[in-house]
N, C-alpha and C. Protein backbone atom coordinates (compact mmCIF):
# COMPACT_ATOMS: atom_id res chain seq x y z
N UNK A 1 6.81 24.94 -11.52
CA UNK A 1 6.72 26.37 -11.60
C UNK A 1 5.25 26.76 -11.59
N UNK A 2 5.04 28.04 -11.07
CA UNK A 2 3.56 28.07 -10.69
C UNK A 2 3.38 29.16 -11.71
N UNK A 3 2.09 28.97 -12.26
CA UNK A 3 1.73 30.42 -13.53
C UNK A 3 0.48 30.62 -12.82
N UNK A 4 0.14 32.34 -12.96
CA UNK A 4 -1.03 32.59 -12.88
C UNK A 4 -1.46 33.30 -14.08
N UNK A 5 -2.79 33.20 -14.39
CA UNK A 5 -2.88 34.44 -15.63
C UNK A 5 -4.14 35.06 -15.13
N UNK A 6 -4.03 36.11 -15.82
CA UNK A 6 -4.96 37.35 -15.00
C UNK A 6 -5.90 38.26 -16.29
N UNK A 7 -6.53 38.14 -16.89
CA UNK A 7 -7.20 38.94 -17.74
C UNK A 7 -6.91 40.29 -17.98
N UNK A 8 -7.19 41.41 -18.42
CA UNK A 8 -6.62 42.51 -18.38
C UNK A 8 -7.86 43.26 -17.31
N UNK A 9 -8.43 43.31 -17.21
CA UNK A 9 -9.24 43.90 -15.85
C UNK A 9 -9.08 43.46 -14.68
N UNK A 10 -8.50 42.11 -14.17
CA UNK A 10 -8.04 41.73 -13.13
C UNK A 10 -6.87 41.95 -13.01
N UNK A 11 -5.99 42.11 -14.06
CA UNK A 11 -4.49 42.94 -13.56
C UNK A 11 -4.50 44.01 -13.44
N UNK A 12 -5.71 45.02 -14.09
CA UNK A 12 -5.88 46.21 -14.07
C UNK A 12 -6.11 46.49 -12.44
N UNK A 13 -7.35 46.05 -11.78
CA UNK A 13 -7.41 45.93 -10.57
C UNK A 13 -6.35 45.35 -9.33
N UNK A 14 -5.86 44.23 -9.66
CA UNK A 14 -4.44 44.01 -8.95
C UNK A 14 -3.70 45.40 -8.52
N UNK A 15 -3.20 45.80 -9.62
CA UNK A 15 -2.35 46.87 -9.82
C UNK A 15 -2.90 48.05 -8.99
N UNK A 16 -4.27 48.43 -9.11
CA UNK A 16 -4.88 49.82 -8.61
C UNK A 16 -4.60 49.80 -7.18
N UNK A 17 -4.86 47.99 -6.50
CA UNK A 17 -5.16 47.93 -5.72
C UNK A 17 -3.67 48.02 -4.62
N UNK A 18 -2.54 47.48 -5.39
CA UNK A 18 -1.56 47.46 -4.98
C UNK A 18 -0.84 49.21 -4.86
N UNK A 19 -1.23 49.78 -5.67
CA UNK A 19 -0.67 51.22 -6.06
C UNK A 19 -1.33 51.86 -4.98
N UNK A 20 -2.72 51.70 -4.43
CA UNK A 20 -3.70 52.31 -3.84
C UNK A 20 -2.95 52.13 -2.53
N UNK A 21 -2.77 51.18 -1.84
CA UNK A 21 -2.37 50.41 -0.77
C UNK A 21 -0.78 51.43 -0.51
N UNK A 22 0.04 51.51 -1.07
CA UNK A 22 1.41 51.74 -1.16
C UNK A 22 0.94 53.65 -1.26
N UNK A 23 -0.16 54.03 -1.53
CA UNK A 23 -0.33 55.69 -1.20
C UNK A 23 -0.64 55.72 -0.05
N UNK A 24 -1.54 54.96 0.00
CA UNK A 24 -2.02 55.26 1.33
C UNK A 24 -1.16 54.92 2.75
N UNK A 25 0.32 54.16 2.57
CA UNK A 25 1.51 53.82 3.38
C UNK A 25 2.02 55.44 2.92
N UNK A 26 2.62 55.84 2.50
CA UNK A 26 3.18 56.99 2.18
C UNK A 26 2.49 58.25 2.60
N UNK A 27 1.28 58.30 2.43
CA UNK A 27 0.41 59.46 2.95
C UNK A 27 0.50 59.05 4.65
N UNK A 28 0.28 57.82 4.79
CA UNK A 28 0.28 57.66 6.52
C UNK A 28 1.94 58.00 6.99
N UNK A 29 2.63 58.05 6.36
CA UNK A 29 3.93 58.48 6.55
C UNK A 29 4.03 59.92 6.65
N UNK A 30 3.93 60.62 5.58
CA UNK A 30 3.62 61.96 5.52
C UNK A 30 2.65 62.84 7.07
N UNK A 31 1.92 62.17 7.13
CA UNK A 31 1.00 62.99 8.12
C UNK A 31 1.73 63.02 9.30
N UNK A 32 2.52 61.99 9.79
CA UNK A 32 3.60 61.79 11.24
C UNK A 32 4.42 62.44 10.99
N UNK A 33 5.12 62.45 9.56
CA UNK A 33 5.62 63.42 9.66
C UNK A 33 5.23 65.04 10.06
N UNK A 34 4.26 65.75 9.45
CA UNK A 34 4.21 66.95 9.32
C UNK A 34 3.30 67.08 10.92
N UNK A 35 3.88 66.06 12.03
CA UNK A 35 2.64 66.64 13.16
C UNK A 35 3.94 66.74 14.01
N UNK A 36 5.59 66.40 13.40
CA UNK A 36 6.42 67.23 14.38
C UNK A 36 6.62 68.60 13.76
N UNK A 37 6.82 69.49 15.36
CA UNK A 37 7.47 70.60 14.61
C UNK A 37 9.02 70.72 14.42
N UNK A 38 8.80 71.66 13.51
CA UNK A 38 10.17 72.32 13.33
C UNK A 38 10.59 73.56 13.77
N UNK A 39 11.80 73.60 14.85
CA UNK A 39 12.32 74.79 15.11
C UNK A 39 13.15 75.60 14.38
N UNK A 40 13.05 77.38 14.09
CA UNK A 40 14.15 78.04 13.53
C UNK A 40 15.15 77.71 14.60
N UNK A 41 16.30 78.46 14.03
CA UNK A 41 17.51 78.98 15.13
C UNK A 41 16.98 80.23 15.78
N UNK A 42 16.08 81.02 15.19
CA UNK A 42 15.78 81.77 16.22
C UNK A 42 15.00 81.49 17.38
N UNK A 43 14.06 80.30 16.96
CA UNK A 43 12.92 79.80 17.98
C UNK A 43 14.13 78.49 18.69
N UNK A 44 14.78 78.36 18.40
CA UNK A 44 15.91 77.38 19.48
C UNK A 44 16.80 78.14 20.23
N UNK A 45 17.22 79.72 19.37
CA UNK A 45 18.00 80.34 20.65
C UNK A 45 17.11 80.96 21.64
N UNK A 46 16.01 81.11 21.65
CA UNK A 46 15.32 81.44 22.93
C UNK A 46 14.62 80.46 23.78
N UNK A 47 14.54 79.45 23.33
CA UNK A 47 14.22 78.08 24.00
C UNK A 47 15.05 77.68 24.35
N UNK A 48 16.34 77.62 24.26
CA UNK A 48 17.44 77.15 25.13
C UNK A 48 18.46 78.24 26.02
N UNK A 49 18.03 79.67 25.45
CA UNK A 49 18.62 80.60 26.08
C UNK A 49 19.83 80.79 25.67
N UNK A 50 20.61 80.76 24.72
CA UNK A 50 21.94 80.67 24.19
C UNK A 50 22.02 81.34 23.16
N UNK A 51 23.07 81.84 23.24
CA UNK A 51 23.89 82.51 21.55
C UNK A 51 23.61 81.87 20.81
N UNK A 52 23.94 82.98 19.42
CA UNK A 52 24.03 81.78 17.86
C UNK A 52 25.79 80.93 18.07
N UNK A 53 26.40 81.45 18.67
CA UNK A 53 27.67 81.07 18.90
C UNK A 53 27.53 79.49 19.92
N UNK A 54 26.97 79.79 20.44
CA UNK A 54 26.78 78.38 21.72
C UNK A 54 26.00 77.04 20.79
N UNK A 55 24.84 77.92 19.84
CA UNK A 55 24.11 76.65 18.99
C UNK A 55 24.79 76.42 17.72
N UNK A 56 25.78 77.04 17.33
CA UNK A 56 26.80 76.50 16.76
C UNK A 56 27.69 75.15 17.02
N UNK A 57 28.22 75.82 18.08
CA UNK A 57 29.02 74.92 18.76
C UNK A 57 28.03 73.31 18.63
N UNK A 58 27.24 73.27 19.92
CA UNK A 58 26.18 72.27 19.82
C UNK A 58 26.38 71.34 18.39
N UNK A 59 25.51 72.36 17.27
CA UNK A 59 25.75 71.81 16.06
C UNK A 59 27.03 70.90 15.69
N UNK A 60 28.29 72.34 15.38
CA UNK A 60 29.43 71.36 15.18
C UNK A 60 29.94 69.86 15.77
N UNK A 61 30.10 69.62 17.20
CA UNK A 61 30.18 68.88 17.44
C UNK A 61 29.42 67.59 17.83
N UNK A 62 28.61 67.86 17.30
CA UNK A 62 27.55 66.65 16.87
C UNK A 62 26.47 66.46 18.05
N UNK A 63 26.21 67.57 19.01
CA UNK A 63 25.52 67.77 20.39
C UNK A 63 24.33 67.50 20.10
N UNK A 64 23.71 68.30 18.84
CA UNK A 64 22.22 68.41 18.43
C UNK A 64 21.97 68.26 17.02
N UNK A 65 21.40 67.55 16.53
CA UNK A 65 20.79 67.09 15.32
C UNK A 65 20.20 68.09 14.79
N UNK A 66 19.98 68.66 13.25
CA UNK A 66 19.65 69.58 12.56
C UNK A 66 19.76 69.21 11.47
N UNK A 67 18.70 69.88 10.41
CA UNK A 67 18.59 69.69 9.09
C UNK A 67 18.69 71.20 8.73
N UNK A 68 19.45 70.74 7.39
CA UNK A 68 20.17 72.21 6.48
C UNK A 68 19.48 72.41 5.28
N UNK A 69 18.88 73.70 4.91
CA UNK A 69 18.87 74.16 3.93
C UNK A 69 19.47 75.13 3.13
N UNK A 70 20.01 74.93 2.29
CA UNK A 70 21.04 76.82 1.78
C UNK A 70 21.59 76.76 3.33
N UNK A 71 21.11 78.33 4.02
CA UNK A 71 21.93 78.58 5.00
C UNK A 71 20.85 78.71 6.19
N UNK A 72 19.85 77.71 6.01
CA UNK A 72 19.23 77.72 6.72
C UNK A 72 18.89 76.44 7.69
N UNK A 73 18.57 76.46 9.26
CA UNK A 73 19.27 75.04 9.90
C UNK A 73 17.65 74.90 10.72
N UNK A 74 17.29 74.21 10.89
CA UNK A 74 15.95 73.64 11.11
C UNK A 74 16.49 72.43 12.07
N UNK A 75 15.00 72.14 13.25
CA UNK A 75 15.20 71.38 14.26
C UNK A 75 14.21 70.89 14.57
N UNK A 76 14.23 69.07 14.78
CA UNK A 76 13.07 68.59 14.89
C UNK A 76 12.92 68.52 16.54
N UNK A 77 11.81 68.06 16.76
CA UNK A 77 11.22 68.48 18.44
C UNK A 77 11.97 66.50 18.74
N UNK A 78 12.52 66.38 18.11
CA UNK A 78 13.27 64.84 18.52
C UNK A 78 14.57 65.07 18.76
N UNK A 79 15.12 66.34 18.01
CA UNK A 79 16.51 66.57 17.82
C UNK A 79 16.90 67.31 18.76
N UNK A 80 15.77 68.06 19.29
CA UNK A 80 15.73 68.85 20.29
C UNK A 80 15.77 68.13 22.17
N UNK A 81 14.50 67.02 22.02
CA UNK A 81 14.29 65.92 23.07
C UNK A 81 16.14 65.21 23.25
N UNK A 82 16.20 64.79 22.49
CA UNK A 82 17.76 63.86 22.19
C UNK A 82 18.61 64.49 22.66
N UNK A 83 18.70 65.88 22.53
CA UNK A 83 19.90 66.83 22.67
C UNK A 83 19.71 67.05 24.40
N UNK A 84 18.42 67.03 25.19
CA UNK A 84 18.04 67.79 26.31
C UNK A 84 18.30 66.20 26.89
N UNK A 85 17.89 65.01 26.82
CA UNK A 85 18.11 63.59 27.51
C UNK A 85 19.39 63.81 27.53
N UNK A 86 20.06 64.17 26.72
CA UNK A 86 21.76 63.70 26.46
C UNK A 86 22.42 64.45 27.47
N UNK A 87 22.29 65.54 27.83
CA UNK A 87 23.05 66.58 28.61
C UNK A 87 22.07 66.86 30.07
N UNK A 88 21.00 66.02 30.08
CA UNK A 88 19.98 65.90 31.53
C UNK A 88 21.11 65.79 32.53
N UNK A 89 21.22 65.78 33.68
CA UNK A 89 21.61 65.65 34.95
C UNK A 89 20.66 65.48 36.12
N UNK A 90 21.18 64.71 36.56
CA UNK A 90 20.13 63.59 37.48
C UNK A 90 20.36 65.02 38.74
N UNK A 91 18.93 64.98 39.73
CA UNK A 91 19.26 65.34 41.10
C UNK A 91 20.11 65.31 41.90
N UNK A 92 21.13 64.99 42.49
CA UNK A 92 21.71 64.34 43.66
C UNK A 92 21.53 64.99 45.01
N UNK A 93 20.92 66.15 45.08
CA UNK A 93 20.43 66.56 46.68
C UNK A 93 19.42 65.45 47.39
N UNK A 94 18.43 64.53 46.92
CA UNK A 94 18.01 63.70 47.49
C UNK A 94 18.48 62.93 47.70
N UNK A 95 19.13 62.26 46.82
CA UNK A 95 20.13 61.10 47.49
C UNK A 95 20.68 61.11 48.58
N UNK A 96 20.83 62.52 49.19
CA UNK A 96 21.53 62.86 50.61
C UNK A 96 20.51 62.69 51.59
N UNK A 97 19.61 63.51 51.34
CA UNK A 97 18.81 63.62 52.35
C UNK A 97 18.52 62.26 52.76
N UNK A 98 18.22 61.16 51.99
CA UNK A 98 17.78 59.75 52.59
C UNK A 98 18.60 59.20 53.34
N UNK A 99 19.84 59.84 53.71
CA UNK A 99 20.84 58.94 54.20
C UNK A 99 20.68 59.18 55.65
């Protein structure tokens, strides 16, 4: 079995250093976070051009990702990307023309 022993100023420092390390992971977390935005429903019904009835829908059936507060529904610019890849539609007028 392996022992270490540590004086009380070298565990003191251990510790700072470990605590220090683990903020500074969390703050680097934090900052990625707060550099997406967040859309209202009002700034998503004019960016997608749709009713509150149509971004409902969306919502309900699991089309577009959203976070809830009280009665308030928030949208990340991922939830938004995800939702627009998902329902993309490819060209197919070129495909003709090459033929």
């Amino acid at each position: 079995m392996l022992s270490i022993n540590f004086n009380n100023d070298e565990f003191e420092k251990l510790i700072r250093k470990v605590v220090h390390e683990e903020l500074d992971t969390a703050q680097d977390c934090l900052n990625k976070a707060s550099q997406k935005p967040l859309y209202t429903n009002k700034e998503l019904l004019e960016l997608l051009d749709v009713n509150s009835k149509t971004l409902k829908k969306y919502r309900d059936n699991g089309w577009l990702g959203y976070s809830q507060a009280g009665d308030k529904f928030f949208y990340s610019a991922d939830d938004l990307n995800h939702f627009l890849s998902m329902t993309h539609q490819e060209a197919f007028a070129w495909n003709y023309a090459s033929k």
